[in-house]
C-alpha atoms as a PDB file:
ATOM      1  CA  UNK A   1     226.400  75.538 154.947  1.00  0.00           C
ATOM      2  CA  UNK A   2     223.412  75.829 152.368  1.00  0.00           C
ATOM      3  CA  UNK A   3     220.236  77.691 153.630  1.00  0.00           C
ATOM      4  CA  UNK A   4     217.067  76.206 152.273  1.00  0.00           C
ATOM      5  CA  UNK A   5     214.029  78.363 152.390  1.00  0.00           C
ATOM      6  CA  UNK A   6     210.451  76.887 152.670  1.00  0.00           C
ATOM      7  CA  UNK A   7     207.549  78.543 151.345  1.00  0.00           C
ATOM      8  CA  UNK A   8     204.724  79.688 154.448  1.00  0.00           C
ATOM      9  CA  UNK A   9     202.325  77.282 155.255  1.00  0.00           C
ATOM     10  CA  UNK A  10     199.586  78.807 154.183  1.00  0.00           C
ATOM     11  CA  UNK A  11     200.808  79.329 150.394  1.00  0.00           C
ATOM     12  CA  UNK A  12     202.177  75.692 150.592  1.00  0.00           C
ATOM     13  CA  UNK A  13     198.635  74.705 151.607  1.00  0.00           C
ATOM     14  CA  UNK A  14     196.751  76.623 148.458  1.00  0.00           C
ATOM     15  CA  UNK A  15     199.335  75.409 146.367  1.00  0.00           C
ATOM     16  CA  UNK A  16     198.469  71.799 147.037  1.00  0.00           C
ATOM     17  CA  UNK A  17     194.610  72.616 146.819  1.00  0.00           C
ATOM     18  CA  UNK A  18     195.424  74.457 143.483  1.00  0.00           C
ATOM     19  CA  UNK A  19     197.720  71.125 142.413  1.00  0.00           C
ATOM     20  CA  UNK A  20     194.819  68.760 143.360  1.00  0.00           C
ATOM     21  CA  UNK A  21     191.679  70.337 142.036  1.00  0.00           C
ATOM     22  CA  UNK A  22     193.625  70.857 138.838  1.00  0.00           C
ATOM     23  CA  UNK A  23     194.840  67.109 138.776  1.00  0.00           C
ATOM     24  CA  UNK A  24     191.042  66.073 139.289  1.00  0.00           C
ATOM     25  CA  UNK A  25     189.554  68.302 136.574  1.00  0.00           C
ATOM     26  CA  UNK A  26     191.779  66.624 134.562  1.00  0.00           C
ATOM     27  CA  UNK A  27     190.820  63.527 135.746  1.00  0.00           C
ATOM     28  CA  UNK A  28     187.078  63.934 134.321  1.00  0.00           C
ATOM     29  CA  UNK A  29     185.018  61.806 132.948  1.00  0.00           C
ATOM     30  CA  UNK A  30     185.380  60.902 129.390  1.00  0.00           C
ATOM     31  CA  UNK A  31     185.769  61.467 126.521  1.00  0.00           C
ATOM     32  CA  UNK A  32     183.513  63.622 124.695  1.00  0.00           C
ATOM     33  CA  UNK A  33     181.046  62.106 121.646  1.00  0.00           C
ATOM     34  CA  UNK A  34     181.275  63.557 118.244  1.00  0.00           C
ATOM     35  CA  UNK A  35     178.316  62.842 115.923  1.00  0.00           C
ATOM     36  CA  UNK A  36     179.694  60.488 113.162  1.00  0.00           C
ATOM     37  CA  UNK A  37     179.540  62.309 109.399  1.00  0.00           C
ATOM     38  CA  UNK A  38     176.774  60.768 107.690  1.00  0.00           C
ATOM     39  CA  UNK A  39     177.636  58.925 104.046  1.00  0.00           C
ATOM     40  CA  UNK A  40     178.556  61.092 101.203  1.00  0.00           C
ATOM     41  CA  UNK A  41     175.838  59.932  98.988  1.00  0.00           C
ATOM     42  CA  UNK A  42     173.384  62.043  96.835  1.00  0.00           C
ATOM     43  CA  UNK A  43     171.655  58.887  95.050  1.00  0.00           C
ATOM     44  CA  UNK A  44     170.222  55.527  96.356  1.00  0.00           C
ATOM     45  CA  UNK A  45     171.689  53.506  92.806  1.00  0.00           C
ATOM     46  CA  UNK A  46     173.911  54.348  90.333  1.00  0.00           C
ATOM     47  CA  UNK A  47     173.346  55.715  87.403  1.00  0.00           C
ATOM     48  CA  UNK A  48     170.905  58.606  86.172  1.00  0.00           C
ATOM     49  CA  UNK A  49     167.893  58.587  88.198  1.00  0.00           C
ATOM     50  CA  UNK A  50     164.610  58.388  87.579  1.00  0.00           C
ATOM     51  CA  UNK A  51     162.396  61.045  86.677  1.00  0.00           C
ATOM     52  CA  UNK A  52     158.921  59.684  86.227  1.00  0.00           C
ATOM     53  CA  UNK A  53     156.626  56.625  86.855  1.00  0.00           C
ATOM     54  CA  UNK A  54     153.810  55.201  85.181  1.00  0.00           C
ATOM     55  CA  UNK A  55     153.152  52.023  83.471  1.00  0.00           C
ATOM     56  CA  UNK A  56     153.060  52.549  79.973  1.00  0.00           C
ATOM     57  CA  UNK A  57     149.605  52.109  78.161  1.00  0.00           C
ATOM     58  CA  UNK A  58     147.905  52.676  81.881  1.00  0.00           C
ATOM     59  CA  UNK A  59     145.028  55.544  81.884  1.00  0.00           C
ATOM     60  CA  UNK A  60     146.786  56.592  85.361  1.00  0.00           C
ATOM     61  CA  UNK A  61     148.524  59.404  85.972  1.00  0.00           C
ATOM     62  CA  UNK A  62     152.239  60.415  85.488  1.00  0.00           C
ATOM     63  CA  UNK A  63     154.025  60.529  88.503  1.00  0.00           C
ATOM     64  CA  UNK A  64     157.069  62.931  89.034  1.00  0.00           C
ATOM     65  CA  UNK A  65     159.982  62.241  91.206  1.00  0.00           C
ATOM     66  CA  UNK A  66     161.316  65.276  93.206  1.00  0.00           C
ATOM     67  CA  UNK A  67     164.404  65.381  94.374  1.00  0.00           C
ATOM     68  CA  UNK A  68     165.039  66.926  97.633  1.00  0.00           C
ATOM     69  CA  UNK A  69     161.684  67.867  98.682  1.00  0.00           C
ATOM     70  CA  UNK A  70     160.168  67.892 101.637  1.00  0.00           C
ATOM     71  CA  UNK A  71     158.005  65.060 102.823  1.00  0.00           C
ATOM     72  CA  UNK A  72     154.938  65.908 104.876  1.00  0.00           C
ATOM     73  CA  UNK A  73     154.027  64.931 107.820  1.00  0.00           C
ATOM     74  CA  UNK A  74     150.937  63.187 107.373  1.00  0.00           C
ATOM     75  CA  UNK A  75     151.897  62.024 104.100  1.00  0.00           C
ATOM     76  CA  UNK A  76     148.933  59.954 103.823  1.00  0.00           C
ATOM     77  CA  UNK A  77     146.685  62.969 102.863  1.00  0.00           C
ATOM     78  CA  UNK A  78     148.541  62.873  99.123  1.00  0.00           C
ATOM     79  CA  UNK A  79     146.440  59.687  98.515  1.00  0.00           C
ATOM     80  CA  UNK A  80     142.929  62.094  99.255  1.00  0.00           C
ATOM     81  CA  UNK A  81     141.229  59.477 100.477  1.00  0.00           C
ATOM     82  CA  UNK A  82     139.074  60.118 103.485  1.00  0.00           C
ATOM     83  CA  UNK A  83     138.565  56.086 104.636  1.00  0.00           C
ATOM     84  CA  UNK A  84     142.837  56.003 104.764  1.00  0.00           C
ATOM     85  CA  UNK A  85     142.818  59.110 106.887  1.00  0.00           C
ATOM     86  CA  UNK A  86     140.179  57.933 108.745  1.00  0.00           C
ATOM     87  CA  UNK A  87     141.926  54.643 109.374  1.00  0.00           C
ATOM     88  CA  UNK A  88     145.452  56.148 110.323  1.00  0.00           C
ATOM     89  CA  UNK A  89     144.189  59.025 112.722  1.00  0.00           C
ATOM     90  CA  UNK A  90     142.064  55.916 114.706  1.00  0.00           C
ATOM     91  CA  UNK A  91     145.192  53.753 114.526  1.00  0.00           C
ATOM     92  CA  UNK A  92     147.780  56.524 115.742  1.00  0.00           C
ATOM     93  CA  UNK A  93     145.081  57.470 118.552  1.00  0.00           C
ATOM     94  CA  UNK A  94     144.187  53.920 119.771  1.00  0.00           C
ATOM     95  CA  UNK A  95     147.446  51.833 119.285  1.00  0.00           C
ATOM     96  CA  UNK A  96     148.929  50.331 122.418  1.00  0.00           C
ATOM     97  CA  UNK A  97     152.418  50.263 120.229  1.00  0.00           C
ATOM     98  CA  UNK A  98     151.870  54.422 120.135  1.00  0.00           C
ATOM     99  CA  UNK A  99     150.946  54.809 123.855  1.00  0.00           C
ATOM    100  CA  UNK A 100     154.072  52.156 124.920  1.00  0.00           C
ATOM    101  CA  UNK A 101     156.333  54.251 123.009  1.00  0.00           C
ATOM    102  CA  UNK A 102     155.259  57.592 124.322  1.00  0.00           C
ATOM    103  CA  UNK A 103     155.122  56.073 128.137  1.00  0.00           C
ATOM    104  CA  UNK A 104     158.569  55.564 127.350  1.00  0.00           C
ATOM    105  CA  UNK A 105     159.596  58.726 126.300  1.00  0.00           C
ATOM    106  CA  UNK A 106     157.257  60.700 128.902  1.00  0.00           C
ATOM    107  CA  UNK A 107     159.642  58.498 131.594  1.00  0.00           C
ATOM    108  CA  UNK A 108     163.144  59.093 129.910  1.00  0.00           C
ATOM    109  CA  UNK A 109     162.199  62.994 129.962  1.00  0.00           C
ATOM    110  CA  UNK A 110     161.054  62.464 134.030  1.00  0.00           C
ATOM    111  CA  UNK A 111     164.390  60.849 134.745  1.00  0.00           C
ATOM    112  CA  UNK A 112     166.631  63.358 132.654  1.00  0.00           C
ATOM    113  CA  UNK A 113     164.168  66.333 134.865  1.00  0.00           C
ATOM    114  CA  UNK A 114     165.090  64.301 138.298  1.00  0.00           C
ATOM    115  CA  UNK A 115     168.874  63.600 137.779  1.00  0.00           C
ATOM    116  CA  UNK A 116     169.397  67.528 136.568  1.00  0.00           C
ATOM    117  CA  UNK A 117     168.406  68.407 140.412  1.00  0.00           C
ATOM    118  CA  UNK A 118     171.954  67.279 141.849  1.00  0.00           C
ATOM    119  CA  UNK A 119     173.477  70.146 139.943  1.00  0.00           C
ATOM    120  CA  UNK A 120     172.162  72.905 142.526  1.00  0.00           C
ATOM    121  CA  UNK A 121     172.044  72.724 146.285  1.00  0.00           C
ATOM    122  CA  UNK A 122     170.000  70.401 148.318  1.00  0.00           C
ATOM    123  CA  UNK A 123     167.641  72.066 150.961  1.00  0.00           C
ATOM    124  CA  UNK A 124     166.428  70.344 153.683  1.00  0.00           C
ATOM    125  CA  UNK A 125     164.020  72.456 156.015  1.00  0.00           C
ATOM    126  CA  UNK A 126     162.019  71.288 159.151  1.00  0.00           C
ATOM    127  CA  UNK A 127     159.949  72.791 161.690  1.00  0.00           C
ATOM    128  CA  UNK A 128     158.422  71.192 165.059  1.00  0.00           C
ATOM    129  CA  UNK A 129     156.366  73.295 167.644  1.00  0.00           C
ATOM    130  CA  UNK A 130     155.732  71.354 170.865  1.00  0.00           C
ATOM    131  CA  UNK A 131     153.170  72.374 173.808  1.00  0.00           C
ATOM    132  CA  UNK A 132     154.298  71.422 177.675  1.00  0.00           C
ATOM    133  CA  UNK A 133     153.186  71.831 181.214  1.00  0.00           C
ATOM    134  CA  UNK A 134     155.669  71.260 183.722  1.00  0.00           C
ATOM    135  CA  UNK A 135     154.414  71.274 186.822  1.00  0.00           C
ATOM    136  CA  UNK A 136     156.309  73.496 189.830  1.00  0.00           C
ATOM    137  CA  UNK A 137     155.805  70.538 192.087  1.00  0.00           C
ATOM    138  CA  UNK A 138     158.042  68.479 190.309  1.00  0.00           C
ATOM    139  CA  UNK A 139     160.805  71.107 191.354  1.00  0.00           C
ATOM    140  CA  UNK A 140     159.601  71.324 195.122  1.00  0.00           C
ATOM    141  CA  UNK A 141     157.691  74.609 194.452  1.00  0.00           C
ATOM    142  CA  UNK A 142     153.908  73.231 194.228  1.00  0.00           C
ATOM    143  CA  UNK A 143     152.796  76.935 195.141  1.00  0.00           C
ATOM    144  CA  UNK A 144     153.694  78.316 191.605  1.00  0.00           C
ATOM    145  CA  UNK A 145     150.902  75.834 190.340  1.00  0.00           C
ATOM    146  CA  UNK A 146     151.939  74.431 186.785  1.00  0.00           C
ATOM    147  CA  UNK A 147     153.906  76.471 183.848  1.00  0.00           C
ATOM    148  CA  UNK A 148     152.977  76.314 180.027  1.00  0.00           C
ATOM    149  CA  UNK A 149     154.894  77.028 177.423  1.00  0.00           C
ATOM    150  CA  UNK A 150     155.354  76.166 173.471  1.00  0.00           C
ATOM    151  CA  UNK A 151     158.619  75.014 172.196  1.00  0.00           C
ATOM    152  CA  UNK A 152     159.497  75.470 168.701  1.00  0.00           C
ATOM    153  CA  UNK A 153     162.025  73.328 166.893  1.00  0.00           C
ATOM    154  CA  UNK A 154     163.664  74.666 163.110  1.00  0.00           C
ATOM    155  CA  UNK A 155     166.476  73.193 161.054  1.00  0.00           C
ATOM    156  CA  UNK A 156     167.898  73.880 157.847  1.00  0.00           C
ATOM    157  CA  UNK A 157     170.153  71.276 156.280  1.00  0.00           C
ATOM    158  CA  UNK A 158     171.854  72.497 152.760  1.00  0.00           C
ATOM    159  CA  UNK A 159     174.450  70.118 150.979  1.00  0.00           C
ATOM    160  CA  UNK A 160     175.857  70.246 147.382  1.00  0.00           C
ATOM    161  CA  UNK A 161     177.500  67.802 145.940  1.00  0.00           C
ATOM    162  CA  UNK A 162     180.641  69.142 143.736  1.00  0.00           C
ATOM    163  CA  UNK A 163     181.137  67.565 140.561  1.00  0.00           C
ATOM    164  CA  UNK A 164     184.866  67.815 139.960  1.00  0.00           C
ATOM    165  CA  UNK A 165     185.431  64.629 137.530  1.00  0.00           C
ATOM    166  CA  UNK A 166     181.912  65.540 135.584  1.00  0.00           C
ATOM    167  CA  UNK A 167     180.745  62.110 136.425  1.00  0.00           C
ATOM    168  CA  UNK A 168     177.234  63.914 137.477  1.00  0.00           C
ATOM    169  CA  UNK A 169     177.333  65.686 134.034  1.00  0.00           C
ATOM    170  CA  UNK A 170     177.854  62.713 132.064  1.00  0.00           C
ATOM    171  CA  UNK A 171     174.813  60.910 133.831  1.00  0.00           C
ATOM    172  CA  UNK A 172     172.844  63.822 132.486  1.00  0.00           C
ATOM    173  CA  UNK A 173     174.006  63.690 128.875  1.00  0.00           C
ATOM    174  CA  UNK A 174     173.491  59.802 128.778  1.00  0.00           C
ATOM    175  CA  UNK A 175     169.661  60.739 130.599  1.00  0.00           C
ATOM    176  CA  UNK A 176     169.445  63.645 127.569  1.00  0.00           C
ATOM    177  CA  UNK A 177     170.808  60.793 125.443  1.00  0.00           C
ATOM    178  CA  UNK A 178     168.192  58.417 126.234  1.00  0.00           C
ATOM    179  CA  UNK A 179     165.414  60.909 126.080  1.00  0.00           C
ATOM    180  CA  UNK A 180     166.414  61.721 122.406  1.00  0.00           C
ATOM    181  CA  UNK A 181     166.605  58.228 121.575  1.00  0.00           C
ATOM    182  CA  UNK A 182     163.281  57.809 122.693  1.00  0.00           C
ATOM    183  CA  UNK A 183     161.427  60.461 121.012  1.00  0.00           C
ATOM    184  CA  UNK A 184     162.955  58.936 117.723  1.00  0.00           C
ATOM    185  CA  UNK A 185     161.490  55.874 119.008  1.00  0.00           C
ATOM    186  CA  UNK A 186     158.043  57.419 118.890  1.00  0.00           C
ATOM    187  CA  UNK A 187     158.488  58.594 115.610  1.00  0.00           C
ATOM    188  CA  UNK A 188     159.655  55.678 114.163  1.00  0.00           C
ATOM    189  CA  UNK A 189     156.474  53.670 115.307  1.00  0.00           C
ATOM    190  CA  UNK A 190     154.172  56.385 114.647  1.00  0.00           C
ATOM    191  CA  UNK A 191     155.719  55.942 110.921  1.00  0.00           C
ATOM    192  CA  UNK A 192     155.816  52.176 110.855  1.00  0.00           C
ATOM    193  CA  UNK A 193     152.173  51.816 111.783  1.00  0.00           C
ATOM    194  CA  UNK A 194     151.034  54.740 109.566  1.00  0.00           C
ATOM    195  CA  UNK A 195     152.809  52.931 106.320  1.00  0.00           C
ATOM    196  CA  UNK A 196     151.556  49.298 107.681  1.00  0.00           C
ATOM    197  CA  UNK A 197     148.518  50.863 107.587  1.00  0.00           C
ATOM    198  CA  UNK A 198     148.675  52.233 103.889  1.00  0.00           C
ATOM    199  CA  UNK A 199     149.967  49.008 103.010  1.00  0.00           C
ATOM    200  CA  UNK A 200     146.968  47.123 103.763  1.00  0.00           C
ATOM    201  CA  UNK A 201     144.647  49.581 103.164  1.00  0.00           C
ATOM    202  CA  UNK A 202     145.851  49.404  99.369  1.00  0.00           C
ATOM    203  CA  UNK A 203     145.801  45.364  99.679  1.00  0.00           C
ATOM    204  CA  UNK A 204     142.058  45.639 101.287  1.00  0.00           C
ATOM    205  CA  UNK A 205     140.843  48.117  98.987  1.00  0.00           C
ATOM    206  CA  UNK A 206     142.553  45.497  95.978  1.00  0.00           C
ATOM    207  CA  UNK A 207     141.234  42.427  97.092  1.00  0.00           C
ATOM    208  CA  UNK A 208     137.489  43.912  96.804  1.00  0.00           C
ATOM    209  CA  UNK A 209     137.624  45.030  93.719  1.00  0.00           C
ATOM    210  CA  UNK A 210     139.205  41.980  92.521  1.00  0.00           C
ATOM    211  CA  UNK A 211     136.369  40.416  94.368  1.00  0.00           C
ATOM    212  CA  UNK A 212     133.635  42.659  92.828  1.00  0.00           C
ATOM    213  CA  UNK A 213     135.430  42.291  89.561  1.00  0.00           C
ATOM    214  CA  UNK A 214     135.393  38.396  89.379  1.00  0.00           C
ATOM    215  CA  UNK A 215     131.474  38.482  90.599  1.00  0.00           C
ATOM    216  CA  UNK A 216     130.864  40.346  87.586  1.00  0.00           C
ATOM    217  CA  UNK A 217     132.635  38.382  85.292  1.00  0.00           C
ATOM    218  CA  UNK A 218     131.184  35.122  86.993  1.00  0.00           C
ATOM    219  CA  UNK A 219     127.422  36.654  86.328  1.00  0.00           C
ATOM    220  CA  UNK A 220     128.521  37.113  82.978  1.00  0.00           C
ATOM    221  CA  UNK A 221     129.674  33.866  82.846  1.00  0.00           C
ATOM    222  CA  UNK A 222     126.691  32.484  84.146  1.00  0.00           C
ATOM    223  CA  UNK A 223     124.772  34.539  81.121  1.00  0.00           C
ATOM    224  CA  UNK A 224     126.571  32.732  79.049  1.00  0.00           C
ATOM    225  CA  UNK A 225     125.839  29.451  80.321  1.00  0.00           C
ATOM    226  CA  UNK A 226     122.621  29.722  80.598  1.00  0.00           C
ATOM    227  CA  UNK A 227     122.352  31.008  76.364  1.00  0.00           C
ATOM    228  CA  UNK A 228     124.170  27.747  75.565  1.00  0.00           C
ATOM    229  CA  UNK A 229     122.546  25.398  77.472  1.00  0.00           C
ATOM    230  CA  UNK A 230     119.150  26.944  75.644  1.00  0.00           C
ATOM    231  CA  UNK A 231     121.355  26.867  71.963  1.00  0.00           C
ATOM    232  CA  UNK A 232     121.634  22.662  73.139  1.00  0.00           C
ATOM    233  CA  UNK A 233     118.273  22.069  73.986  1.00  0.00           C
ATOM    234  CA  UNK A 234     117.100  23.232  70.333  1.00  0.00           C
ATOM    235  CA  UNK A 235     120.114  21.561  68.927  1.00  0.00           C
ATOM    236  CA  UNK A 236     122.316  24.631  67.870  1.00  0.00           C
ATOM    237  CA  UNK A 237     125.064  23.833  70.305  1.00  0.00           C
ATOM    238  CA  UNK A 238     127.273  20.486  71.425  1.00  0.00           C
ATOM    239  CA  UNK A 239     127.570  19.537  74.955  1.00  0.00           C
ATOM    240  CA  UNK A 240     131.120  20.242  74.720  1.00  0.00           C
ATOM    241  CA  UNK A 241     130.829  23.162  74.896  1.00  0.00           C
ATOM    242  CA  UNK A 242     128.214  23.168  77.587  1.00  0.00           C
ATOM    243  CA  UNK A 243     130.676  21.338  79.643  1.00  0.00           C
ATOM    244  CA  UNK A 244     133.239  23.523  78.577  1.00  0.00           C
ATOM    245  CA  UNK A 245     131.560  26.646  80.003  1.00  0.00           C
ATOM    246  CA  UNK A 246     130.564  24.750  83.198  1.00  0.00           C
ATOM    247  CA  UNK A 247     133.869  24.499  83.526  1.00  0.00           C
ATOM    248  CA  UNK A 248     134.981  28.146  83.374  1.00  0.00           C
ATOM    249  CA  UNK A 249     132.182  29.017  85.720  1.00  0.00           C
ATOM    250  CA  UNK A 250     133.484  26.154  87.994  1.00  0.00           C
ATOM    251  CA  UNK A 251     136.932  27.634  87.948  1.00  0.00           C
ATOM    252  CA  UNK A 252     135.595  31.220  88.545  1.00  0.00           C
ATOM    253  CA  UNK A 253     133.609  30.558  91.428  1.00  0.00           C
ATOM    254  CA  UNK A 254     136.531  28.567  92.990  1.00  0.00           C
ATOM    255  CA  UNK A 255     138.555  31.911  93.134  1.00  0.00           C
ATOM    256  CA  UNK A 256     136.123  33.813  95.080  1.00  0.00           C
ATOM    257  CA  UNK A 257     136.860  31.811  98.118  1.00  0.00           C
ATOM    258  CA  UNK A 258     140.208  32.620  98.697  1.00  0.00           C
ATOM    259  CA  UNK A 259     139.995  36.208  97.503  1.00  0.00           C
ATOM    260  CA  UNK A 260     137.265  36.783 100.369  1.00  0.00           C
ATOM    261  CA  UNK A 261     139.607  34.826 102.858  1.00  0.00           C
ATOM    262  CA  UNK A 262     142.327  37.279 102.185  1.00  0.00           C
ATOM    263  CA  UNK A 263     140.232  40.439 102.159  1.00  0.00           C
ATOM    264  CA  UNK A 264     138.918  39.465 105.000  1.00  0.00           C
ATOM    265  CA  UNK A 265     142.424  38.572 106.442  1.00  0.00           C
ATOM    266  CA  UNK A 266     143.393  42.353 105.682  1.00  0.00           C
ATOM    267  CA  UNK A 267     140.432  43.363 107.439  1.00  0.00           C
ATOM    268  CA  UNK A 268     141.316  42.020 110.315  1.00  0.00           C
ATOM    269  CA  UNK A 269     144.993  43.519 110.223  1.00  0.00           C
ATOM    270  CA  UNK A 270     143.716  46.596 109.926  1.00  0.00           C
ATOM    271  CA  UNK A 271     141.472  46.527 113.260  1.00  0.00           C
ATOM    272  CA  UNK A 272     144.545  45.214 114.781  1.00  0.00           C
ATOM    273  CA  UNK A 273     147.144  47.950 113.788  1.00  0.00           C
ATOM    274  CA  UNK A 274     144.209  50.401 114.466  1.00  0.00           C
ATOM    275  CA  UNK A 275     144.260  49.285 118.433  1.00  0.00           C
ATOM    276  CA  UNK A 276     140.618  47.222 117.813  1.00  0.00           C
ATOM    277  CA  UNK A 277     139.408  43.867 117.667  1.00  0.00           C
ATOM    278  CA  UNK A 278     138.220  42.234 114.954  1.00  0.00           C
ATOM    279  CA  UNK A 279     134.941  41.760 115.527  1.00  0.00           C
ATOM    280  CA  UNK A 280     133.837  45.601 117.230  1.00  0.00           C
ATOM    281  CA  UNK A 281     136.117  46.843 114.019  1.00  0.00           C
ATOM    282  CA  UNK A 282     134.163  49.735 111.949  1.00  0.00           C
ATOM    283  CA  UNK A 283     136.513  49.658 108.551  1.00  0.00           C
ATOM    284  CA  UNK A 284     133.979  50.030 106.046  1.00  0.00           C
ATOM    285  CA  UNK A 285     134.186  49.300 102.807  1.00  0.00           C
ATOM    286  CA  UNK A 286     137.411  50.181 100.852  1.00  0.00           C
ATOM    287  CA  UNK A 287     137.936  50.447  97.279  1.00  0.00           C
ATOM    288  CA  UNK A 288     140.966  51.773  94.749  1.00  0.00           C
ATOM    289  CA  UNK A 289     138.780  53.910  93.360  1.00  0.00           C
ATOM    290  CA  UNK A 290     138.833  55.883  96.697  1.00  0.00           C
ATOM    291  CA  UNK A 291     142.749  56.631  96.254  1.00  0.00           C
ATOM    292  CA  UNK A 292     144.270  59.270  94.171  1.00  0.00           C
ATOM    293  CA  UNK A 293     147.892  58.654  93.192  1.00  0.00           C
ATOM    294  CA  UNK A 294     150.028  61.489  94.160  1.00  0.00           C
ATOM    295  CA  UNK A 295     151.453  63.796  91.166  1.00  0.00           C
ATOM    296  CA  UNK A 296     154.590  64.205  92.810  1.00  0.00           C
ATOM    297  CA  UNK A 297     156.287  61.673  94.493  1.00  0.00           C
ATOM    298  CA  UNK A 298     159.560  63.415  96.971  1.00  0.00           C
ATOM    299  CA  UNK A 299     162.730  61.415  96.824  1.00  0.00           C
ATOM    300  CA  UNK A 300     165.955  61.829  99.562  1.00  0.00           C
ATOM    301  CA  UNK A 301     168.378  59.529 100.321  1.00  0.00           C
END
């Protein structure tokens, strides 16, 4: 006859426990994220790149691409121009775009904070204190007059919950995730409404001078019309060419219409990106000659 021999019960009984937790660690949550590797690209286009900028014949300065260098933060301030930092540091304060984005964030970082609590222990403490009188004639003894006393009531209530799959530790990198998503998301509108502002701060401070400009040509214009309307009168001039600089001054002062529509359109873009309305907007007046072209210009892919 064989003889089979069975292991005590308790070794068979930590031998399943060992089996089990070792078959649900395995079992965890997964799998694990691997940043991607980013592009192996050290140019935007083919070819040699550029070194410098500047349109030829132009009294402006040379500009000189850098390769590699570090941008600045506030890399409005290359531009020197007090009105454009004036403009940005109003619009990054007062934006509703800025304050939605950083509510956001502030409540990914609150969520990722309350979720990291189921990692430790749970407490759960109370305490009740009661005052009685019993009366001793409610137990037949009305002699002993009435009895107070205080009764006090504590409990302590701890629980953990184990995370043996890592389905609690995945919530939190997904939370951690989401928090780091949203601080990006910050930073990406705090950069969008800085360069929208640059943008149209250039195309404001354009559209008057191109509006100063044209008045000046239009009063010399005028000049002009009014010398050779004096050269007809004493006969040294033909009213063809009256008419014909009538004309030009006609065509000069229909420009100045639209030109003050769209400066004025700008205008109002920039008390919108800058978190105002249109008509309380303090903007003042804006002009290239106000903006200094940065010497060097960094360049990263």
């Amino acid at each position: 006859m064989r003889h089979r021999r069975w292991l005590p019960a308790p070794v068979t009984g930590n031998f399943l426990l060992a089996v089990t937790v070792a078959a649900l660690c395995g079992c965890s949550v997964g799998p694990d994220f691997h940043r991607p590797a980013p592009p192996n690209a050290d140019q935007y286009v083919p070819g040699a790149p550029i070194r410098t900028v500047g349109a030829p014949g132009s009294s402006a300065p040379v500009q000189t691409l850098v390769a590699d260098e570090d941008i600045p933060a506030q890399w409005w301030n290359l531009f020197h121009s007090e009105p454009l930092d004036t403009l940005v540091r109003t619009a990054l304060h007062d934006s509703p775009t800025i304050a939605a984005a950083a509510a956001a964030l502030r409540s990914a970082q609150e969520g990722y904070i309350a979720q990291r609590g189921s990692l430790y222990p749970q407490v759960d403490g109370q305490f009740q204190a009661q005052r009685e009188a019993a009366p001793a004639a409610a137990f037949g003894l009305p002699q002993l007059g009435t009895s107070t006393f205080t009764l006090f009531d504590a409990a302590v209530n701890v629980s953990y919950k184990f995370d043996l799959v890592g389905a609690t530790r995945r919530q939190l990198e997904a939370l951690a995730a989401q928090s780091e998503y949203q601080r990006w998301q910050l930073e990406a509108a705090r950069l969008t409404l800085a360069g929208n502002v640059v943008t149209t701060v250039i195309t404001a401070a354009a559209l008057n001078d191109q509006v100063a400009a044209t008045n000046d040509i239009l009063t010399t214009e005028r000049d002009q019309l009014a010398i050779i309307q004096r050269q007809h009168a004493v006969g040294a001039a033909s009213q063809a060419e009256v008419l014909t600089q009538q004309a030009q001054v006609s065509q000069l002062e229909a420009t100045l219409p639209g030109l003050r529509k769209s400066a004025a359109q700008a205008g109002h873009r920039l008390a919108v990106l800058s978190g105002q309305t249109p008509d309380h907007a303090s903007i003042g007046a804006l002009s290239l000659s106000t903006l200094m072209l940065p010497a060097q210009l960094p360049v990263s892919v």
